[in-house]
Each structure stands twice: as structure tokens, then as C-alpha cells.
N, C-alpha and C. Protein backbone atom coordinates (compact mmCIF):
# COMPACT_ATOMS: atom_id res chain seq x y z
N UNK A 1 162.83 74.73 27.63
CA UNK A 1 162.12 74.18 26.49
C UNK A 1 162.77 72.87 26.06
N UNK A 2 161.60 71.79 25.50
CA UNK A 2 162.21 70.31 25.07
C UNK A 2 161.68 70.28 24.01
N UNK A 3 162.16 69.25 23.43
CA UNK A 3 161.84 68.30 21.86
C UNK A 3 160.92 67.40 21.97
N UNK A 4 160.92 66.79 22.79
CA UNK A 4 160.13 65.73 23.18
C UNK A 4 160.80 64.17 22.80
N UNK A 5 161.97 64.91 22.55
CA UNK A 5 163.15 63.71 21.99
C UNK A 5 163.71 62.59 22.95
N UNK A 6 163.58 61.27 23.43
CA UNK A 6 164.10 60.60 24.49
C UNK A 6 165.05 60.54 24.33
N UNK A 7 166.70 61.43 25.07
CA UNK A 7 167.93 61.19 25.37
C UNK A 7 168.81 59.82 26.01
N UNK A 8 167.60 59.39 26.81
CA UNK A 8 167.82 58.08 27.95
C UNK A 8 166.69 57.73 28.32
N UNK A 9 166.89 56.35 28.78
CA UNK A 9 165.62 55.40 29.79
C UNK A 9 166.75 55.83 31.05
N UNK A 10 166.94 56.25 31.92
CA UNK A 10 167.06 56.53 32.78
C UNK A 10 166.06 55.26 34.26
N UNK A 11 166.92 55.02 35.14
CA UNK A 11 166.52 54.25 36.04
C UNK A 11 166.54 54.96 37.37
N UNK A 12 165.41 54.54 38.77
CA UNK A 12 165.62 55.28 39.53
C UNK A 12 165.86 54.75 40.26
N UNK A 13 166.91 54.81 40.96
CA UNK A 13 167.75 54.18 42.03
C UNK A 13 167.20 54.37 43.52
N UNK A 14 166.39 55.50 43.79
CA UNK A 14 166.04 56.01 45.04
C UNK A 14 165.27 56.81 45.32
N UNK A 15 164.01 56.40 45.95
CA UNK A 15 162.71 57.53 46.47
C UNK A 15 162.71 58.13 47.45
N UNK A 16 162.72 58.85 48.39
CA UNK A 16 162.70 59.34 49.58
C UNK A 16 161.19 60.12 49.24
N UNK A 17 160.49 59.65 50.72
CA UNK A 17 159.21 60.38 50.89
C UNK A 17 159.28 61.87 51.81
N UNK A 18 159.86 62.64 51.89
CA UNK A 18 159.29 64.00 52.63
C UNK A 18 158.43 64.63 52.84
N UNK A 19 158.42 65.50 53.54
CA UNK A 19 157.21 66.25 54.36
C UNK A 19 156.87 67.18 53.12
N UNK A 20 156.09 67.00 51.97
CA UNK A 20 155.16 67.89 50.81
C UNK A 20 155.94 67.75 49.71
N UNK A 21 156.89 66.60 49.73
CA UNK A 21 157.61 66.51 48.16
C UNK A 21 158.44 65.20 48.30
N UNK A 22 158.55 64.60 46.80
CA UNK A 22 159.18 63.20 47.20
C UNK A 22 161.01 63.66 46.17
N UNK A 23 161.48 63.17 46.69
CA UNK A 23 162.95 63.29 46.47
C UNK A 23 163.60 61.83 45.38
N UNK A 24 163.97 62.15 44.14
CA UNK A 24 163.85 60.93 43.53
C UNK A 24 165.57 61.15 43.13
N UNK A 25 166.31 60.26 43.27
CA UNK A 25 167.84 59.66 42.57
C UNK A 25 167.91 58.62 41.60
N UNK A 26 168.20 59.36 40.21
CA UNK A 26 168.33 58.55 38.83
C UNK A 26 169.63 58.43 38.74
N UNK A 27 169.59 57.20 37.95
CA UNK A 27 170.48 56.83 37.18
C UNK A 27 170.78 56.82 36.05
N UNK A 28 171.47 57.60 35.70
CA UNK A 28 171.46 58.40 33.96
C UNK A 28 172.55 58.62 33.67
N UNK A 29 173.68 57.77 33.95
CA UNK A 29 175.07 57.92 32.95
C UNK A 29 175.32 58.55 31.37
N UNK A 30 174.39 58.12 30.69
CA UNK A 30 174.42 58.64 29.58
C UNK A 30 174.17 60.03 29.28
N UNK A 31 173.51 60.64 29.71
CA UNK A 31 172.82 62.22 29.94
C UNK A 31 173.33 62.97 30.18
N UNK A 32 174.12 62.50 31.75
CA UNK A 32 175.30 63.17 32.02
C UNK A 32 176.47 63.43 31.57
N UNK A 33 176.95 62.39 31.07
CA UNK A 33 178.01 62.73 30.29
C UNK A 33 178.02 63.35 28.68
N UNK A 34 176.63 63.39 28.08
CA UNK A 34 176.61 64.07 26.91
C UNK A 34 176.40 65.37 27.22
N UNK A 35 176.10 65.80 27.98
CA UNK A 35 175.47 66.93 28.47
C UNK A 35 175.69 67.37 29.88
N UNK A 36 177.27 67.96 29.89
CA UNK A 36 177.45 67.98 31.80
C UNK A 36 176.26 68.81 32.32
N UNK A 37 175.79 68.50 33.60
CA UNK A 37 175.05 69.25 33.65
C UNK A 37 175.98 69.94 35.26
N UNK A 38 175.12 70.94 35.85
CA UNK A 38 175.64 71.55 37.05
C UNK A 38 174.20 71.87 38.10
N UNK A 39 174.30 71.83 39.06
CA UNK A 39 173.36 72.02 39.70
C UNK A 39 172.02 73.65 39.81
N UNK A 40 171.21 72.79 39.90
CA UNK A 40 169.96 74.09 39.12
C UNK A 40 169.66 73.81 37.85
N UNK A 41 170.50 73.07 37.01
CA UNK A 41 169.88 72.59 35.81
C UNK A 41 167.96 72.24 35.84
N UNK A 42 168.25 71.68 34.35
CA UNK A 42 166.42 71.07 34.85
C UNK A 42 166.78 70.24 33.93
N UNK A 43 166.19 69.07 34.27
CA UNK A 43 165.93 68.24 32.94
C UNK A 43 164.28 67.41 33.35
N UNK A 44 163.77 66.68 32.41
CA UNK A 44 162.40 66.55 31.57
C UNK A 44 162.43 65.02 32.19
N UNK A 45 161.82 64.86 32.94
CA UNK A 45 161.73 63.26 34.13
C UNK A 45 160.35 62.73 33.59
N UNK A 46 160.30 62.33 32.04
CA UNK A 46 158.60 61.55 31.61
C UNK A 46 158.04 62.81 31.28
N UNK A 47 158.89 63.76 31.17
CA UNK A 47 157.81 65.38 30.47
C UNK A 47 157.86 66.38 31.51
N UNK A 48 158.42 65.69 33.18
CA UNK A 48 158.02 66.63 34.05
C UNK A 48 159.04 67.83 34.23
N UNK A 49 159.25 69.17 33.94
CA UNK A 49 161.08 69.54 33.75
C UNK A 49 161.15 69.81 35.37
N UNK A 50 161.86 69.18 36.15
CA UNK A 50 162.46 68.94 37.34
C UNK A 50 163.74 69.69 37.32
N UNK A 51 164.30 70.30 38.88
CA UNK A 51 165.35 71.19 39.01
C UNK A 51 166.46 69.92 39.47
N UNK A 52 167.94 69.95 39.06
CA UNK A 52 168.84 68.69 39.77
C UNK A 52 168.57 69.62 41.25
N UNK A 53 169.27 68.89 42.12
CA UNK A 53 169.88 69.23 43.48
C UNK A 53 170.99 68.91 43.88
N UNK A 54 171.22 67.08 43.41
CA UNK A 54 172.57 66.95 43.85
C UNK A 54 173.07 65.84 42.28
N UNK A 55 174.22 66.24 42.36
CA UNK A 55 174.62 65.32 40.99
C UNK A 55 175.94 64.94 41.56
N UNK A 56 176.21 63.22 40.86
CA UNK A 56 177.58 62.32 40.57
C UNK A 56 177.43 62.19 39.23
N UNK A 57 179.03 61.41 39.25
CA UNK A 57 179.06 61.20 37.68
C UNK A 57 177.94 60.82 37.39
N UNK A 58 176.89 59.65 37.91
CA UNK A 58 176.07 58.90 36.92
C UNK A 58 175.07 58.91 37.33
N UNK A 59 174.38 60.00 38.39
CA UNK A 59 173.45 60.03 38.62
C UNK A 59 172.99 61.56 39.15
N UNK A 60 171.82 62.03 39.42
CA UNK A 60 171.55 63.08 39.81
C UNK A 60 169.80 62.74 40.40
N UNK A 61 169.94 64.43 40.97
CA UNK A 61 168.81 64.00 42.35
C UNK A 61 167.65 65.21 41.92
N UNK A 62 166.68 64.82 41.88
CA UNK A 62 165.57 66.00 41.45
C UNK A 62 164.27 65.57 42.62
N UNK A 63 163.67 67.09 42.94
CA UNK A 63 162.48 67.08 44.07
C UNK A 63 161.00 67.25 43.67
N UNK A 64 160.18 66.93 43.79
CA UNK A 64 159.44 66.94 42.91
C UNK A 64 158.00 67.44 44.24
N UNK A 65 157.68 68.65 44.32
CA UNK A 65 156.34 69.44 44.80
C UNK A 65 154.95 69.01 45.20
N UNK A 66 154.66 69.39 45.87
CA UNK A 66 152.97 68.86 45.96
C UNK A 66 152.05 68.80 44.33
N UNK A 67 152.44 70.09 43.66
CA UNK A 67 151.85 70.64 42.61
C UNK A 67 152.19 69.19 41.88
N UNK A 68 153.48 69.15 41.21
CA UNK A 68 154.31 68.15 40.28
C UNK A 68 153.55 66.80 40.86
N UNK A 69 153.48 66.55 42.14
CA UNK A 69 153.15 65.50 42.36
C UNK A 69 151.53 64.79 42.44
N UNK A 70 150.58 66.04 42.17
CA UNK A 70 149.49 65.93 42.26
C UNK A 70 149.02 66.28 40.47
N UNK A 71 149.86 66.51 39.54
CA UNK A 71 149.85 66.71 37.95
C UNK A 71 150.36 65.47 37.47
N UNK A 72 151.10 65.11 38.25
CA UNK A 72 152.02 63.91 37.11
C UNK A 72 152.34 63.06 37.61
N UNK A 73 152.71 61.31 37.00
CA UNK A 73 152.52 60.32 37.40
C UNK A 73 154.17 59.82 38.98
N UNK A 74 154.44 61.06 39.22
CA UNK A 74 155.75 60.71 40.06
C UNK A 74 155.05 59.80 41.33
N UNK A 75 154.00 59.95 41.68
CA UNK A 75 153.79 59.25 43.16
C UNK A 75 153.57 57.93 42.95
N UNK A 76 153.30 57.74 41.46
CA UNK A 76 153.26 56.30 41.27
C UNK A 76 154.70 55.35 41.21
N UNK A 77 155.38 56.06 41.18
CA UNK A 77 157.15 55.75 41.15
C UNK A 77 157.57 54.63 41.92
N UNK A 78 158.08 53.93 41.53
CA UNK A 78 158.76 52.71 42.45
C UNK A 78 160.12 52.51 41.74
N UNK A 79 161.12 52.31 42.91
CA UNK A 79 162.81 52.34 42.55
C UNK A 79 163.14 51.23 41.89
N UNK A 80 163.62 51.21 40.66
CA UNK A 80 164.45 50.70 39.70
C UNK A 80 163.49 51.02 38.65
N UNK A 81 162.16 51.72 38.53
CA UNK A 81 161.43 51.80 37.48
C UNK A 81 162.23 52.76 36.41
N UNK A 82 161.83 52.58 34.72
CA UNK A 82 162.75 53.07 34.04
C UNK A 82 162.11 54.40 33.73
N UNK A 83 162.24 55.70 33.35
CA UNK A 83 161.77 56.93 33.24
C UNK A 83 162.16 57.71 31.83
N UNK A 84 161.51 58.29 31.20
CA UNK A 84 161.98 58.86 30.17
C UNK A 84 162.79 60.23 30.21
N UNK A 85 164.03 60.76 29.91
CA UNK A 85 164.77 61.80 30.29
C UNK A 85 165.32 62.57 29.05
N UNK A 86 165.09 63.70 29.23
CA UNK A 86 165.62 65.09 28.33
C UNK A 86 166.06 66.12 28.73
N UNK A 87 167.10 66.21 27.92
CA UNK A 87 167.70 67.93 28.29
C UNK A 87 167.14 68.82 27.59
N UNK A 88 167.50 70.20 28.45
CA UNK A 88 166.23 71.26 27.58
C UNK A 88 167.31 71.73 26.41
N UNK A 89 166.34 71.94 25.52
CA UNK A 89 167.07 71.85 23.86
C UNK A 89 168.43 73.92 23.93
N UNK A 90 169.40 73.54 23.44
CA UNK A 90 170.15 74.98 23.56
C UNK A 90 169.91 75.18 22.49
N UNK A 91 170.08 76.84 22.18
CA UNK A 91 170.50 77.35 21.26
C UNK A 91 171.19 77.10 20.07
N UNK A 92 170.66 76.93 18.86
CA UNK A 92 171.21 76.32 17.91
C UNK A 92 170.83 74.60 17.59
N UNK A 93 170.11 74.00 18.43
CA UNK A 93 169.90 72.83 18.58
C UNK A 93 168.86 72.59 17.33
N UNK A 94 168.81 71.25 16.46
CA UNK A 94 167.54 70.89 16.19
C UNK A 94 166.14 70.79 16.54
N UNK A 95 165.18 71.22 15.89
CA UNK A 95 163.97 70.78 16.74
C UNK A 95 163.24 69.46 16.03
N UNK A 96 163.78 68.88 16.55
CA UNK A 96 163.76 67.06 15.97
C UNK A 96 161.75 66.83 15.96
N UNK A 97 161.56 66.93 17.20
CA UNK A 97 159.90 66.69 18.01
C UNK A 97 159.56 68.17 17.45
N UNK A 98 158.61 67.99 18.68
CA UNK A 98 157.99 69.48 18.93
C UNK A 98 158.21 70.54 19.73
N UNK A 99 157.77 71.73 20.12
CA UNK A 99 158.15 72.22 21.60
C UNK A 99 157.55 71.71 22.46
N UNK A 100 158.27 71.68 22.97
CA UNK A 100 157.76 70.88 24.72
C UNK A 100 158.21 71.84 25.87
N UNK A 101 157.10 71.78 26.56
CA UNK A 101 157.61 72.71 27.76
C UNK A 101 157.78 72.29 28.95
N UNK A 102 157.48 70.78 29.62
CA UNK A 102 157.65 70.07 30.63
C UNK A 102 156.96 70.73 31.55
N UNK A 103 155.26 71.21 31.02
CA UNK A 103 154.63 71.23 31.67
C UNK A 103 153.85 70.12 31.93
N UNK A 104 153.73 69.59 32.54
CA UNK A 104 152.28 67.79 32.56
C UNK A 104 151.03 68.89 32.45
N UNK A 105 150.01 68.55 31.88
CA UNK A 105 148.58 69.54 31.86
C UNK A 105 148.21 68.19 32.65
N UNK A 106 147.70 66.99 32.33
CA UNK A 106 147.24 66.07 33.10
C UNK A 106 147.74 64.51 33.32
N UNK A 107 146.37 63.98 33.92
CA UNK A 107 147.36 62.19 33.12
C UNK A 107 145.93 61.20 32.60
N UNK A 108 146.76 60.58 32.28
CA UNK A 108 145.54 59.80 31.71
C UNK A 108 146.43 58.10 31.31
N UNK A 109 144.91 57.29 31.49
CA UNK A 109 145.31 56.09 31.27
C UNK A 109 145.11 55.27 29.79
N UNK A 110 146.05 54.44 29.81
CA UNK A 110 145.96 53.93 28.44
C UNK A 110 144.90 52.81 28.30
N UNK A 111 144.19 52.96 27.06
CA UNK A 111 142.90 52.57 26.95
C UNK A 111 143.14 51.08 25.76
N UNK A 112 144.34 51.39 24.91
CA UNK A 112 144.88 49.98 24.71
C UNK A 112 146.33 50.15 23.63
N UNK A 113 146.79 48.98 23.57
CA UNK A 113 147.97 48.82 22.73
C UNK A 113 147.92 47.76 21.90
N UNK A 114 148.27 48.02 20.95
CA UNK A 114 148.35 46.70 19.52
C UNK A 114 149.08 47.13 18.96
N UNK A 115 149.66 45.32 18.50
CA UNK A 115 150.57 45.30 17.82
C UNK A 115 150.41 45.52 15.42
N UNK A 116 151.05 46.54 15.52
CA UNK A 116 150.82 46.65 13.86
C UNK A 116 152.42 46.42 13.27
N UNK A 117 152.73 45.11 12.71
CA UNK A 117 154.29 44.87 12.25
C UNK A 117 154.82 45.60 13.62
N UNK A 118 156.23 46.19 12.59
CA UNK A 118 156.91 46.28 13.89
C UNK A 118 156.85 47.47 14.73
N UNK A 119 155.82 48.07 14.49
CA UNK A 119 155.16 49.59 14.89
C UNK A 119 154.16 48.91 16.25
N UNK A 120 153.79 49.65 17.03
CA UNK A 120 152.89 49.68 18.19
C UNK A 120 151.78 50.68 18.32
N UNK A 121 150.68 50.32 18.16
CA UNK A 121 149.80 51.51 18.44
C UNK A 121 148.96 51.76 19.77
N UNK A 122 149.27 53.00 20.23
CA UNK A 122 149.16 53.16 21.64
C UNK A 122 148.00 54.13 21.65
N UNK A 123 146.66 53.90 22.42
CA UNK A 123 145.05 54.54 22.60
C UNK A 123 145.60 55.01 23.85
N UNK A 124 145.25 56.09 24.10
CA UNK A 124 145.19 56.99 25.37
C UNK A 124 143.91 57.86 25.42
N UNK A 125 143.12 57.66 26.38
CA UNK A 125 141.98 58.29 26.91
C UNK A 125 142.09 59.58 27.02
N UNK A 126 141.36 60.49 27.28
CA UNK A 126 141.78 62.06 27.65
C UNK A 126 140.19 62.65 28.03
N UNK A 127 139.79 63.40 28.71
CA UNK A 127 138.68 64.06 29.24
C UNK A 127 138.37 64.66 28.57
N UNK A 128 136.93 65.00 28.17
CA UNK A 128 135.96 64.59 27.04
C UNK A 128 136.15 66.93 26.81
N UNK A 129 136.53 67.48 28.43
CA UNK A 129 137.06 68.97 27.87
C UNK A 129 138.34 69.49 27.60
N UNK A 130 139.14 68.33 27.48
CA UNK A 130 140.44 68.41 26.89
C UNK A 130 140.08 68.38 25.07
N UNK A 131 139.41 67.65 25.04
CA UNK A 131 139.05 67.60 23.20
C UNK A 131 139.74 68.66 22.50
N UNK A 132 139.20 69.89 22.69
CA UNK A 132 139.68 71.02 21.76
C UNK A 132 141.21 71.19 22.00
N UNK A 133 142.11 69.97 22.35
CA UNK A 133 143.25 70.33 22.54
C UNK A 133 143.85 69.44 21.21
N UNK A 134 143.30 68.63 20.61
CA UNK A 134 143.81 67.72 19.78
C UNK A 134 143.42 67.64 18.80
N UNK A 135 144.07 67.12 17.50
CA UNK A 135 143.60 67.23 16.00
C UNK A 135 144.49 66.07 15.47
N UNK A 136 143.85 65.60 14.57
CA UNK A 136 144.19 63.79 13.52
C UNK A 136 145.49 64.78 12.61
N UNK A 137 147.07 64.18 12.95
CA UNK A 137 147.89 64.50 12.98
C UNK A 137 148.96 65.80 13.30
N UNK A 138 147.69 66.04 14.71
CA UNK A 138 148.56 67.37 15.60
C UNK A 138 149.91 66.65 16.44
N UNK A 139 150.22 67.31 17.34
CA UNK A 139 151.26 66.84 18.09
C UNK A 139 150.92 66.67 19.42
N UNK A 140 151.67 65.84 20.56
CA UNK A 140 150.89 65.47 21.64
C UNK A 140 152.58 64.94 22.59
N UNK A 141 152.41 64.74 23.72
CA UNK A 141 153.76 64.69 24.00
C UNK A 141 153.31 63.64 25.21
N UNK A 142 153.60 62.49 25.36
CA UNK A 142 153.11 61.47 26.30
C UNK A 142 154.42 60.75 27.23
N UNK A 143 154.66 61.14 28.34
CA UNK A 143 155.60 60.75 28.84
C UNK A 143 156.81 60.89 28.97
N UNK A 144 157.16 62.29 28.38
CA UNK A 144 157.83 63.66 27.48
C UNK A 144 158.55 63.17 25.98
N UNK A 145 157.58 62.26 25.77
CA UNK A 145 157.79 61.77 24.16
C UNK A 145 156.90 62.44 22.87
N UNK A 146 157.95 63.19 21.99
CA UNK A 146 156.68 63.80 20.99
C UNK A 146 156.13 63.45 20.12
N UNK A 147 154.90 63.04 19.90
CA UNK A 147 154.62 61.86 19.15
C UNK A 147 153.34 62.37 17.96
N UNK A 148 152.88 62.08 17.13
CA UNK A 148 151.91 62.30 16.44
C UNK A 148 150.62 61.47 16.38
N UNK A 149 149.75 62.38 16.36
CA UNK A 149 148.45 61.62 16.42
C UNK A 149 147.62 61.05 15.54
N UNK A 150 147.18 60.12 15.36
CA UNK A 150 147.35 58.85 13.94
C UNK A 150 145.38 58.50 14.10
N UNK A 151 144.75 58.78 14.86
CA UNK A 151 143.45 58.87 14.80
C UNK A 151 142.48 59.28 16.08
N UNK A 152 141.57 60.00 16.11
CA UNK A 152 141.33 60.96 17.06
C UNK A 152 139.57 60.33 17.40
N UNK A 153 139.38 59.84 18.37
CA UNK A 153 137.99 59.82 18.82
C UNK A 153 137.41 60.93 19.97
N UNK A 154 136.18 60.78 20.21
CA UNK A 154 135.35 61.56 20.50
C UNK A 154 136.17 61.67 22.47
N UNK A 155 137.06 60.46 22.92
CA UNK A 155 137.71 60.79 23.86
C UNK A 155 138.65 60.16 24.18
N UNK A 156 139.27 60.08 22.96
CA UNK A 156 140.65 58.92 23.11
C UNK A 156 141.35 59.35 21.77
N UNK A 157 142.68 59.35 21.64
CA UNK A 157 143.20 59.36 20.68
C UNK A 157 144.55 58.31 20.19
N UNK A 158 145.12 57.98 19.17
CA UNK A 158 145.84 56.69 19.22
C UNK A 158 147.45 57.61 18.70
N UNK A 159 148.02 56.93 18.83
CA UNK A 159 149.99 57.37 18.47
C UNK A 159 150.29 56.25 17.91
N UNK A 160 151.16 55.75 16.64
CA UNK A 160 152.15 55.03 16.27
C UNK A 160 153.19 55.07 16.85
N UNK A 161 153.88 53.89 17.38
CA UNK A 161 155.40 53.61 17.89
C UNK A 161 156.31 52.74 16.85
N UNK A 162 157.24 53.84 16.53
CA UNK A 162 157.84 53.00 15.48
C UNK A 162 159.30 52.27 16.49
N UNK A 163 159.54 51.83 15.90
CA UNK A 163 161.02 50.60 16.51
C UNK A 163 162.09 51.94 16.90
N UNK A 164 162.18 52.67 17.01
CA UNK A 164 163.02 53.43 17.46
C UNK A 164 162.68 54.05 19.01
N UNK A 165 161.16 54.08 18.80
CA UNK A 165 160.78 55.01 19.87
C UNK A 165 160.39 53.51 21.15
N UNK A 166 159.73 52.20 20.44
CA UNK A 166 160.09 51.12 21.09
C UNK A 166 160.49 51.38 22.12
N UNK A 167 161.81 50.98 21.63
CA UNK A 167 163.33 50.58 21.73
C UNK A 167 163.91 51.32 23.10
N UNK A 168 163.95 52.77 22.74
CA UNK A 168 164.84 54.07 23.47
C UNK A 168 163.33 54.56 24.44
N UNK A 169 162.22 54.27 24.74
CA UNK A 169 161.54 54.89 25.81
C UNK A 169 161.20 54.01 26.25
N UNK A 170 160.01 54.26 27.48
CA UNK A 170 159.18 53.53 28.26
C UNK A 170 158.16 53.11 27.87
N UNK A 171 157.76 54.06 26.85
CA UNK A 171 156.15 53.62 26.50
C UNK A 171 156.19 52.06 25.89
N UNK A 172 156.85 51.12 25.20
CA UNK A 172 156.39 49.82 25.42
C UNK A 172 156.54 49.16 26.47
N UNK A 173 156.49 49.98 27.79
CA UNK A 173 156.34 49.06 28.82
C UNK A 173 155.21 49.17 29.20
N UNK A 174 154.02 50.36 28.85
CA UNK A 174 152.99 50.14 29.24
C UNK A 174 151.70 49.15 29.18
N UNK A 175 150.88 49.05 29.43
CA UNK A 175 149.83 48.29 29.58
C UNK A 175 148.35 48.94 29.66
N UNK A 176 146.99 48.06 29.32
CA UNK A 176 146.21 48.89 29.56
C UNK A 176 145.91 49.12 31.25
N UNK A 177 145.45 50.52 31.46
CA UNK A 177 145.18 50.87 32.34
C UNK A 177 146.36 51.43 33.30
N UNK A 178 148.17 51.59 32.10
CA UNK A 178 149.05 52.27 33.06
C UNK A 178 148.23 53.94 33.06
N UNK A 179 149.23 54.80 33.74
CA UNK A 179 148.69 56.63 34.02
C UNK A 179 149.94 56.37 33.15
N UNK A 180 149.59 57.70 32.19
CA UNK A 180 150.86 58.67 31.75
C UNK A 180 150.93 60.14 31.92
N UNK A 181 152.06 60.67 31.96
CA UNK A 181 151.37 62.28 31.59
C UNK A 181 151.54 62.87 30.19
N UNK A 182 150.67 63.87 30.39
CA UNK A 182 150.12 64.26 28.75
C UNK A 182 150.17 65.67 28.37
N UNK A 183 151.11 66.22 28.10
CA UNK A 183 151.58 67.79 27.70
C UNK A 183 151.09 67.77 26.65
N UNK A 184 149.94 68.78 26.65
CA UNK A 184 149.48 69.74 25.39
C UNK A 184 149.98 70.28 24.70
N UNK A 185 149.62 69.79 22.60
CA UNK A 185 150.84 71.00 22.11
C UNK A 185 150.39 72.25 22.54
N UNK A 186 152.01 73.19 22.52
CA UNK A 186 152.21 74.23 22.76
C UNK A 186 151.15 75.21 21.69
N UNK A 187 151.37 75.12 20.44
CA UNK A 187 150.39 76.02 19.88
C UNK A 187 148.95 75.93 19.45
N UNK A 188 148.78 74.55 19.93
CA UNK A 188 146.90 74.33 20.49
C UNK A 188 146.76 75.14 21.45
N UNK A 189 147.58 75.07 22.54
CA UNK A 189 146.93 76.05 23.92
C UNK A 189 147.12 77.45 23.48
N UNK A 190 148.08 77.78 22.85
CA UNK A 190 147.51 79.52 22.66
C UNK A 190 146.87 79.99 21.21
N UNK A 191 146.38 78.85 20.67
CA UNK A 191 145.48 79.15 19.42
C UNK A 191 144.40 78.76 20.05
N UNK A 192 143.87 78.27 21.38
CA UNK A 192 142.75 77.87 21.84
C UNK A 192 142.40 79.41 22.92
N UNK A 193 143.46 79.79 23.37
CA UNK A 193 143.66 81.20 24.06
C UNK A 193 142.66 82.46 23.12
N UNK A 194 144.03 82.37 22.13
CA UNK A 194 143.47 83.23 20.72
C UNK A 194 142.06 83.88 20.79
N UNK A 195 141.41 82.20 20.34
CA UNK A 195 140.38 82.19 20.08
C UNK A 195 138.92 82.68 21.16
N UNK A 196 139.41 82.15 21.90
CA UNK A 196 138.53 82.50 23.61
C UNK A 196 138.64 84.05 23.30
N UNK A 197 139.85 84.52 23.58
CA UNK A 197 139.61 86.07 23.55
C UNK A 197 138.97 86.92 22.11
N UNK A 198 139.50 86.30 21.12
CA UNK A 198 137.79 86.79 20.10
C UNK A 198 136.49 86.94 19.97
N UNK A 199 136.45 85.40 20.78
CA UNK A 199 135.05 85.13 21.31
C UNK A 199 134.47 86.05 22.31
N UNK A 200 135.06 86.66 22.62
CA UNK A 200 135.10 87.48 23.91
C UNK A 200 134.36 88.66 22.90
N UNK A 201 135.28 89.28 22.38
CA UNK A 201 135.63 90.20 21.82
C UNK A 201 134.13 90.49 20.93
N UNK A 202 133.57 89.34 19.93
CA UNK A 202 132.88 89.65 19.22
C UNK A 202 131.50 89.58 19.89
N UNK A 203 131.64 89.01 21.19
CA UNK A 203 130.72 89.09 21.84
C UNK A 203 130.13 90.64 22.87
N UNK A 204 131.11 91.18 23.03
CA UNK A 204 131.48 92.61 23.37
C UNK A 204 131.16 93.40 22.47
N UNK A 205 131.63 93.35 21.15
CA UNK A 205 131.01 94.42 20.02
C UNK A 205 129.24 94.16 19.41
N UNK A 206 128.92 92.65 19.55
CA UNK A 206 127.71 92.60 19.38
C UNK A 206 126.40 93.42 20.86
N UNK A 207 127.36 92.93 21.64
CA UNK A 207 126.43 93.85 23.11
C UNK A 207 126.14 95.06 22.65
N UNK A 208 127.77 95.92 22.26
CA UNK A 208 127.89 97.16 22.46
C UNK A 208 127.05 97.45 21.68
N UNK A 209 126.94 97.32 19.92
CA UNK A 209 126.25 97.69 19.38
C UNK A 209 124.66 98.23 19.45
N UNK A 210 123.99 97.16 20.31
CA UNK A 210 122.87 97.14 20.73
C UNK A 210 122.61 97.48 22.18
N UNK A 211 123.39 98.57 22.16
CA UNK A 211 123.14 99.21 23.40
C UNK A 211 122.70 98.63 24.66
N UNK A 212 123.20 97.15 24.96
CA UNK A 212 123.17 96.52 25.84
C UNK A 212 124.01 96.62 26.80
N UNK A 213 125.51 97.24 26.45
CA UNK A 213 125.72 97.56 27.20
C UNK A 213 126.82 98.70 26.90
């Protein structure tokens, strides 16, 4: 589990293409040393939670699946690009963001950015049956950043970037028409669950009643 908190911009030093998975080497001095990590760890690569494989002091190596790679923006990857990175939150930790689970649900492209003072406001598109996943100041996690949602259209929704989040992620490097990935809050998807199975449910007692079935 994550915050959605950016620890590091993390850089990637090295892609390797393999036979059903691409092999990526970051550069993340900072991460590492706040947080030793040991191999089998996972940490949150733009939202994606990735297993290490091989770690140095200042860098470590994560593999990334057909699945991972066909959900989330890794194949678009090119070496020295900067990446957003998190450790999964321990016990006792703040929950600064939101929960994050470093699952990617999809990706989607950014539809535009403007400048408001020293804040940034960032439009991201989303598929018109994703809708029931979002609400005008729910939570939303873009690039494994947890961010709040500041106005909601019929298939796009917008985020404020304040000078902090700037600053410490990737997202002002985007542009229109970059991919990001886009983790669903956690308790939209099982209040959207919930609800399905009521629906179910009251649909079952109205049958039954009427001896339909």
C-alpha cells in the first residue's frame, strides 16, 4: 500500500528489452538511502508497485510483465527519463495522500495544462465508462501522485498542482497529448462493487417476489 506521496524523481539509467518483459535500472539515491530497501521489496515506479531484483547503493532494478506493460505507460520509457517513486507506506506511517495500491486501472492522455499563478492545472481525459469512478473533490492518483479533483466533466476531469507537487514530480513535464497512468480511488471501486451487488440483490427480490423466478 502507497500514499500517493512523491519520495523522488528518480531517473532511469537503463532499459533492457526481453523476451515478455522490459527490465528497467533507476537511479534513486535518495529512496534508497531513506529507506534501505533489500531485494523483493516493491516500490511504486509512476503508481506501478514493481518488485526490486537487483539493488546498489544508488540504484535498483525492477521487471516489469506483459500485464504491467500493456496497463501502464512503461513501454513508453526512454533512458534518462525522470519517473515518479514511492515506498509502500509501514506501519505507523502517516497517510499524507490517499490509499494507493499501485495498481494502474488504465492510461489516459492529457487533454490540457494551464497556467493559474503559481499552481498548474492539469485536464486528463478518461473513458466515458470509467465516469462512475470519479467525483468533484474525490481522490485520483495520476502517475502515483495523489491528487484531488478540482472539476469533473462528462469525460475529463482537471487536478490543481501546487509548487510543491511542481517541483518534486513529473507531472510538470507533461504536455498535451502525454499517456499517464491513472489508479482509481480505492473506495470508489468497492463502493461501486457495493453497489452492483445490491443492484443485484434488489433485483433478485423483486423477481422472486413475483414468482418469476
Amino acid at each position: 500500500m502507497f500514499t500517493g506521496i512523491i519520495q523522488e524523481l528518480g531517473t532511469i539509467q537503463k532499459i533492457e528489452k526481453l523476451e515478455g518483459l522490459s527490465r528497467l535500472t533507476i537511479h534513486a539515491p535518495k529512496i534508497l538511502s531513506n529507506s534501505p530497501k533489500k531485494i523483493g521489496d516493491s516500490i511504486a515506479v509512476d503508481g506501478a508497485c514493481l518488485t526490486v531484483t537487483v539493488l546498489t547503493p544508488e540504484t535498483f532494478t525492477v521487471e516489469a510483465i506483459p500485464e504491467s506493460l500493456k496497463k501502464t505507460i512503461i513501454n513508453t520509457y526512454i533512458e534518462g527519463a525522470k519517473i515518479n517513486l514511492e515506498s509502500p507506506v509501514k506501519i505507523g506511517d502517516t497517510l499524507d495522500g490517499h490509499m494507493v495500491q499501485g495498481h494502474v486501472d488504465f492510461t489516459s492522455t492529457v487533454k490540457s495544462m494551464q497556467k493559474d499563478g503559481d499552481s498548474l492545472i492539469l485536464g486528463i481525459n478518461f473513458p466515458i465508462d470509467q465516469s462512475r469512478y470519479f467525483a468533484l473533490k474525490g481522490s485520483v492518483t495520476i502517475n502515483g501522485t495523489s491528487l484531488t479533483i478540482s472539476y469533473l466533466g462528462d469525460d475529463y476531469f482537471e487536478v490543481s498542482l501546487i509548487p510543491e507537487t511542481i517541483n518534486n514530480t513529473n507531472l510538470s513535464l507533461l504536455k498535451e497529448g502525454s499517456v499517464v497512468n491513472i489508479e482509481i480511488d480505492l473506495i470508489a471501486r468497492y463502493l461501486d462493487r457495493l453497489l452492483e451487488g445490491k443492484e443485484k440483490e434488489i433485483k433478485y427480490s423483486y423477481l422472486k417476489e413475483r414468482n418469476f423466478i
